[in-house]
N, C-alpha and C. Protein backbone atom coordinates (compact mmCIF):
# COMPACT_ATOMS: atom_id res chain seq x y z
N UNK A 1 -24.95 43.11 72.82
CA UNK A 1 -26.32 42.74 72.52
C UNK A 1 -26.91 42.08 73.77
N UNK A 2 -27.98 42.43 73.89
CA UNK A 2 -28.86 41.99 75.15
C UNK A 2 -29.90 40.76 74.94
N UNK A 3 -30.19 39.48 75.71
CA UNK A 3 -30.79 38.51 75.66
C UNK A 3 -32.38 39.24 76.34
N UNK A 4 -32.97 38.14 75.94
CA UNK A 4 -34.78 38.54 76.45
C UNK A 4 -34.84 38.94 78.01
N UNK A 5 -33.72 38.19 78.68
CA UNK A 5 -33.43 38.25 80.01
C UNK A 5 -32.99 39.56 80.61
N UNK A 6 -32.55 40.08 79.40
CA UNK A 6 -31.75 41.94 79.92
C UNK A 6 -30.10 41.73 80.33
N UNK A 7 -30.07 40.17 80.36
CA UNK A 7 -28.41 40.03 80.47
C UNK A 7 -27.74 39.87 79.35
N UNK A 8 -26.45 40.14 79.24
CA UNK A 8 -25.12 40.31 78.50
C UNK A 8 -25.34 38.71 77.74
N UNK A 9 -24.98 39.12 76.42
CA UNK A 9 -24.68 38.01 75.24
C UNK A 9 -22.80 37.51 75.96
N UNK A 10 -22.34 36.64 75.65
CA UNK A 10 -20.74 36.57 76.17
C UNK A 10 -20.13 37.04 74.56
N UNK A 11 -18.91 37.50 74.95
CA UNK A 11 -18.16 37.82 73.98
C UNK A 11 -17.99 37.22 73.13
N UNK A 12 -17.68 35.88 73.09
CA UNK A 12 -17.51 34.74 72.60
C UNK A 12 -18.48 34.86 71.02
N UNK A 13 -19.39 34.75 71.49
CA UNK A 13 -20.64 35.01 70.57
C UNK A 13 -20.80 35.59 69.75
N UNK A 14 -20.34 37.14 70.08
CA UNK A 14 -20.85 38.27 69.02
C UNK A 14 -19.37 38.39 68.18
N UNK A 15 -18.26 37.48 68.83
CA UNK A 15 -17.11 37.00 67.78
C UNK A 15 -17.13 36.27 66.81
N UNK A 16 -17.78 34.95 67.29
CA UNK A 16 -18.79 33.84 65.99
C UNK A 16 -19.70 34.73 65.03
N UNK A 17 -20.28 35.92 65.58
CA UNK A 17 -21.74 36.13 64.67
C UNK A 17 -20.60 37.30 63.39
N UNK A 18 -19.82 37.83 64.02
CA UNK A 18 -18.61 38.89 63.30
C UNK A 18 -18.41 38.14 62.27
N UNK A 19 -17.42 36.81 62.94
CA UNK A 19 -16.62 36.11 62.02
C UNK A 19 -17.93 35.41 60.87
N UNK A 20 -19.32 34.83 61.28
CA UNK A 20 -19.97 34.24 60.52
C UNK A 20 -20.42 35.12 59.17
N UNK A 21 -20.27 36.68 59.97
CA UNK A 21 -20.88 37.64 58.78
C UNK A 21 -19.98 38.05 57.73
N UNK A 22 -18.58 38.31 57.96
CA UNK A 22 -17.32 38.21 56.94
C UNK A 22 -17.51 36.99 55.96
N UNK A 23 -17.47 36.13 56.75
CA UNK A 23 -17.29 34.76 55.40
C UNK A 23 -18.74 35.11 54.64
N UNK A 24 -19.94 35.29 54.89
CA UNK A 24 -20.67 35.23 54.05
C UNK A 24 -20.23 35.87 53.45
N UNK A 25 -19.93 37.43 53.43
CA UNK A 25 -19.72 38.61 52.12
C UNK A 25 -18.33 38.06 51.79
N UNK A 26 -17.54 37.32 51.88
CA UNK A 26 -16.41 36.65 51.36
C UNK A 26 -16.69 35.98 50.06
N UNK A 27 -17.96 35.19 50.92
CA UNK A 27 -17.69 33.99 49.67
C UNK A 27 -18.85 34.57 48.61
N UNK A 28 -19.83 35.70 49.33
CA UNK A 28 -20.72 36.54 47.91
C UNK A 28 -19.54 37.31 46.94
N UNK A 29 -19.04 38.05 47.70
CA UNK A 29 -17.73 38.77 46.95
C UNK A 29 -16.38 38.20 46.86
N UNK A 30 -15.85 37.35 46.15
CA UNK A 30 -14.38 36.78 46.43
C UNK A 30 -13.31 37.68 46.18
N UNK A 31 -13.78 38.54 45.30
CA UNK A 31 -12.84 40.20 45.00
C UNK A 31 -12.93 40.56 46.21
N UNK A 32 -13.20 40.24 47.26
CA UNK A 32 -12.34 40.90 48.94
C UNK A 32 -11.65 40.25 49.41
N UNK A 33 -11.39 38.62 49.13
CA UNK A 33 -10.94 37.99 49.68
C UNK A 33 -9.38 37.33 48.88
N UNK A 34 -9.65 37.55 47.40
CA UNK A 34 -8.51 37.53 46.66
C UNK A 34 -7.88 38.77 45.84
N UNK A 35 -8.44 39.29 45.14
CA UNK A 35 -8.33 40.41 44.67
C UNK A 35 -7.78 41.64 45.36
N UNK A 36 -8.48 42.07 46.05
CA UNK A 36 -8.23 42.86 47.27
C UNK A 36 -6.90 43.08 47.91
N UNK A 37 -6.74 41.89 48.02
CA UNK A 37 -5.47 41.77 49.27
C UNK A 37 -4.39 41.39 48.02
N UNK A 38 -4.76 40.94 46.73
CA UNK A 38 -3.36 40.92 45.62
C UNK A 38 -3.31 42.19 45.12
N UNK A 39 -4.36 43.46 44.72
CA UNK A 39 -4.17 44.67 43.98
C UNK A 39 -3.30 45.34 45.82
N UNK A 40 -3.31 45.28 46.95
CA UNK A 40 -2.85 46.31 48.00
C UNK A 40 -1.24 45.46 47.73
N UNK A 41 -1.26 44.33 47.53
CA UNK A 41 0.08 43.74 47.36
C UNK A 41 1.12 44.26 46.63
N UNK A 42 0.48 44.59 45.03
CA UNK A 42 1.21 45.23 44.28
C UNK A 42 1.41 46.76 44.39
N UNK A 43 0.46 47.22 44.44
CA UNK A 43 0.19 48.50 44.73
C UNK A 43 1.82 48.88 45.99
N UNK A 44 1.26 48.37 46.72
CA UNK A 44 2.43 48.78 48.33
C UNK A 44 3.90 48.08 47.89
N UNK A 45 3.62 46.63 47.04
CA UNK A 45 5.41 46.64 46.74
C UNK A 45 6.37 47.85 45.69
N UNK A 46 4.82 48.16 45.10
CA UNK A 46 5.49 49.50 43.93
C UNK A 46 6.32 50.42 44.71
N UNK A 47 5.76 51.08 45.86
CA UNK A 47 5.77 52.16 46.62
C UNK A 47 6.82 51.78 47.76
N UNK A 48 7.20 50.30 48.05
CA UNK A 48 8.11 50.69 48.42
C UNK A 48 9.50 50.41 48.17
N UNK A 49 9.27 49.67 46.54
CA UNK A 49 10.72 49.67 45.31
C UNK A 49 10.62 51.30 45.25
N UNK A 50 9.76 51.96 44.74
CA UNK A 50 9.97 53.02 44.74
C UNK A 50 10.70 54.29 46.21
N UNK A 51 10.78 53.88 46.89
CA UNK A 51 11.15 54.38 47.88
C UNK A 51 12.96 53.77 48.55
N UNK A 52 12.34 52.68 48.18
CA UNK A 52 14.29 51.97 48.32
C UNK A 52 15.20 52.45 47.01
N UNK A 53 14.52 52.62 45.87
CA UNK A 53 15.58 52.94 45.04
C UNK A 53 15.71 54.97 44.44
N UNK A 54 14.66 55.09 45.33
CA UNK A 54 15.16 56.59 45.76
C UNK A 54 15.96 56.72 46.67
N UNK A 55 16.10 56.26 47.82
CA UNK A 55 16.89 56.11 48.54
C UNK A 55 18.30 55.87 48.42
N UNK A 56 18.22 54.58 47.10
CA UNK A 56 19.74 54.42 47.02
C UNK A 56 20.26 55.47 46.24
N UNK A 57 19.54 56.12 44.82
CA UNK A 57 20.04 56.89 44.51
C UNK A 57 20.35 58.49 44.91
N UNK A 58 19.96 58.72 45.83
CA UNK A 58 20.32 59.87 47.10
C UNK A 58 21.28 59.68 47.62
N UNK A 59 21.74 58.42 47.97
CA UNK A 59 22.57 58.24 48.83
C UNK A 59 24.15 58.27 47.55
N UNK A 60 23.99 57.75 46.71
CA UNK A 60 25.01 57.61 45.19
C UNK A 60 25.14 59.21 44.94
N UNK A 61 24.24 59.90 45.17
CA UNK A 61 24.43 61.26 44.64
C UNK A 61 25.33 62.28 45.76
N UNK A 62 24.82 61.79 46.75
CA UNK A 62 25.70 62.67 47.70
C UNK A 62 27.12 62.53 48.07
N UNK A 63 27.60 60.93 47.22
CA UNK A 63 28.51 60.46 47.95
C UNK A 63 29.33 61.46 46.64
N UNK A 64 28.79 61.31 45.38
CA UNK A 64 29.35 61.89 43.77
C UNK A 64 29.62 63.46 44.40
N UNK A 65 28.63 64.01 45.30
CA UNK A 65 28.83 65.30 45.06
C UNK A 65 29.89 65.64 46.04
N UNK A 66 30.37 64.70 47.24
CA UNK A 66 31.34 65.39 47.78
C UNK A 66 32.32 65.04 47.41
N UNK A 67 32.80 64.11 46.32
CA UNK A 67 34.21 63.78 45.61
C UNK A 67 34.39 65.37 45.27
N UNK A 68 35.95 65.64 45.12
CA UNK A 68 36.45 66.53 44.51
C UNK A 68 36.56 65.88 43.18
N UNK A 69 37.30 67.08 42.22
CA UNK A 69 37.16 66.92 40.45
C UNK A 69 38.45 65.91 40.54
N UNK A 70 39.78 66.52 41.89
CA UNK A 70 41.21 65.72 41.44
C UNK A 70 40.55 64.02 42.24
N UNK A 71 40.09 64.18 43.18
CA UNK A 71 39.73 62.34 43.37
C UNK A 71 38.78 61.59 42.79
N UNK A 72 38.29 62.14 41.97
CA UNK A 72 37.35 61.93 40.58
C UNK A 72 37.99 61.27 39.98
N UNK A 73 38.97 61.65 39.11
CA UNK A 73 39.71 61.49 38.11
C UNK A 73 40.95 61.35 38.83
N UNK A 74 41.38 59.76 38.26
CA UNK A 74 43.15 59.73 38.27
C UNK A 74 43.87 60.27 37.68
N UNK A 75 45.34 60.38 38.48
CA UNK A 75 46.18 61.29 38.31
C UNK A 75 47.09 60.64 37.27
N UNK A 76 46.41 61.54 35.63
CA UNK A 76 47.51 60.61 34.58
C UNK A 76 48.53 61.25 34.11
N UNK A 77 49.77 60.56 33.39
CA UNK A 77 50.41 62.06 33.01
C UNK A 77 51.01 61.39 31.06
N UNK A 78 51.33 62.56 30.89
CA UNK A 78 51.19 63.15 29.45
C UNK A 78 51.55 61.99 28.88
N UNK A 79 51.03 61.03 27.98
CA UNK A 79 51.40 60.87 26.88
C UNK A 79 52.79 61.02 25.97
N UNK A 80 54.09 60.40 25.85
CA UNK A 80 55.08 60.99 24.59
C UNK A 80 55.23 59.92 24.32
N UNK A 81 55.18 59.51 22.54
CA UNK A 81 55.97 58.02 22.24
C UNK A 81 57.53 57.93 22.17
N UNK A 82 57.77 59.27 21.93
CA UNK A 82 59.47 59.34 22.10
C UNK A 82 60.04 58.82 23.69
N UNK A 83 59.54 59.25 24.64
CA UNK A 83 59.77 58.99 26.08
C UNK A 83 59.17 57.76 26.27
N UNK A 84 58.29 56.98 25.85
CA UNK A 84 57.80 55.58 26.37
C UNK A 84 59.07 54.78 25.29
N UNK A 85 59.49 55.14 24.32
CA UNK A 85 60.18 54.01 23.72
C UNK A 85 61.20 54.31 24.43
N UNK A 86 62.34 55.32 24.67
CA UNK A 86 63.10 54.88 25.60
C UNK A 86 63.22 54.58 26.86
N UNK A 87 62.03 55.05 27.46
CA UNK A 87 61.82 54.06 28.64
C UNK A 87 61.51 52.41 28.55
N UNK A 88 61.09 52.04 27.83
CA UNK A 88 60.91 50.78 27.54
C UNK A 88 62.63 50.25 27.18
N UNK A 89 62.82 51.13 26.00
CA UNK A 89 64.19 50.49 25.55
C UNK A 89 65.14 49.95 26.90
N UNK A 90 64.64 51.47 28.22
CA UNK A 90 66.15 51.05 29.28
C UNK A 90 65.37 49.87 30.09
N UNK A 91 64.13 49.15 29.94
CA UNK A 91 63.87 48.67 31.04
C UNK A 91 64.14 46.92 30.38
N UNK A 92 64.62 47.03 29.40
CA UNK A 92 64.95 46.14 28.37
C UNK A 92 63.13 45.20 27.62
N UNK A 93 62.16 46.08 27.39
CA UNK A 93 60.90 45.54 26.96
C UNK A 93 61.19 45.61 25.96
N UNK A 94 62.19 46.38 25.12
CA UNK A 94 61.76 46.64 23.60
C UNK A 94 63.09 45.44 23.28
N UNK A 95 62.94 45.10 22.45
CA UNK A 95 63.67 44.14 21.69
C UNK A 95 63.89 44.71 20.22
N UNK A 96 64.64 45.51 19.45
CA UNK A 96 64.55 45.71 18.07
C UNK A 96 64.99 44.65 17.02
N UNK A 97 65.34 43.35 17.39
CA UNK A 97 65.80 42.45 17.03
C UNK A 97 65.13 41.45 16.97
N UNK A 98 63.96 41.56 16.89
CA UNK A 98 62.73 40.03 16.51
C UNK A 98 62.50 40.04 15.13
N UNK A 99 61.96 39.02 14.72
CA UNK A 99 60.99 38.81 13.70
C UNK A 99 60.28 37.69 14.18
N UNK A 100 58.84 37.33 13.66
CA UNK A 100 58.30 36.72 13.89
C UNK A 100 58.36 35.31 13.01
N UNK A 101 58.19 34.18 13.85
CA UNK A 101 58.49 32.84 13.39
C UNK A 101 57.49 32.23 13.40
N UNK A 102 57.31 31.01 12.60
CA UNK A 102 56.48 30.20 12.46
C UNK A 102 56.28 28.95 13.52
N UNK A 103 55.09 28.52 13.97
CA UNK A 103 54.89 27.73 15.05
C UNK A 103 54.81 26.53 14.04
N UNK A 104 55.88 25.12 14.44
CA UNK A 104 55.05 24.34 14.11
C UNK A 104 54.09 23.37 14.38
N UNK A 105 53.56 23.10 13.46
CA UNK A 105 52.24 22.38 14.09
C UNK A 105 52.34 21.14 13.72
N UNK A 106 51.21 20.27 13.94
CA UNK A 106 51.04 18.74 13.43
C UNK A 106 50.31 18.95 11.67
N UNK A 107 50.35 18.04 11.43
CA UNK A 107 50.06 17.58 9.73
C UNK A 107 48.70 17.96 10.03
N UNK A 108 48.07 17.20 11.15
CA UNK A 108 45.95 17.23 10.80
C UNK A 108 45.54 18.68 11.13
N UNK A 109 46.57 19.49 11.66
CA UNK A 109 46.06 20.93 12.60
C UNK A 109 45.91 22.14 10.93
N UNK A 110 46.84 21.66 9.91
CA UNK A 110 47.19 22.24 8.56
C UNK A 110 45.66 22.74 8.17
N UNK A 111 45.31 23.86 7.92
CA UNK A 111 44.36 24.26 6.74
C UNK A 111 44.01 22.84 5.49
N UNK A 112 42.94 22.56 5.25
CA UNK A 112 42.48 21.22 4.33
C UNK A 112 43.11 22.06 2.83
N UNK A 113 42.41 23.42 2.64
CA UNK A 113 42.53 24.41 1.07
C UNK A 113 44.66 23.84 1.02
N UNK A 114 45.51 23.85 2.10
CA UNK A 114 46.94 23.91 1.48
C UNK A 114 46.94 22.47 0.95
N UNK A 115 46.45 21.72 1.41
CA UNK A 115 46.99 19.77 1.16
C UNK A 115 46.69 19.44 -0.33
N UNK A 116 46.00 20.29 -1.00
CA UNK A 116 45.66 19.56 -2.68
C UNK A 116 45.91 20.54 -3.21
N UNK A 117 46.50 21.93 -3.01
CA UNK A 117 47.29 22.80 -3.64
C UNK A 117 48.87 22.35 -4.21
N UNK A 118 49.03 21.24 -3.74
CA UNK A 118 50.70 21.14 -3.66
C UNK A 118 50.78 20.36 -5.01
């Protein structure tokens, strides 16, 4: 912008008159100054959850698709109860000789229903 003189305004100036003209339409419109900048907030965090968790799941899928079916799945083998009891029997786990016993306890630990049954 040019003075009456035909010389140069300083920069300085037409930075004040910028900045003076924003705040007015700021404070006429506050939906630019709050609104605005909270709807681009949400908007852009959507887009880029959406983009990180595409990402991760691309990355989960490719890793699934180059497993083979045998490193997929552990290597189990058959099932027999005839063969687990004598394996147990030789490793001495099985005991055929228990019964189960009674723990005893203290008098106050007793069920209240046995004490006025007697």
């Amino acid at each position: 912008m040019t003075l009456n003189g035909g010389e140069q305004e300083p920069e300085a100036w037409t930075r004040i008159r910028r900045n003076a003209r924003i705040q007015r339409i700021t404070r006429r419109h506050p939906f630019l100054s709050v609104g605005l900048p909270f709807l681009v907030a949400v908007v852009g965090g959507s887009f880029v959850l959406l983009l990180t968790q595409e990402t991760k799941y691309e990355v989960r899928d490719k890793r699934i698709q180059n497993l083979s079916l045998e490193e997929a799945l552990p290597q189990r083998r058959k099932l027999d109860i005839q063969e687990e009891y004598f394996r147990m029997k030789s490793r001495g786990d099985w005991n055929g000789g228990w019964e189960p016993k009674r723990v005893p306890r203290a008098a106050e630990d007793e069920p209240v229903f046995d004490r006025y049954d007697k």
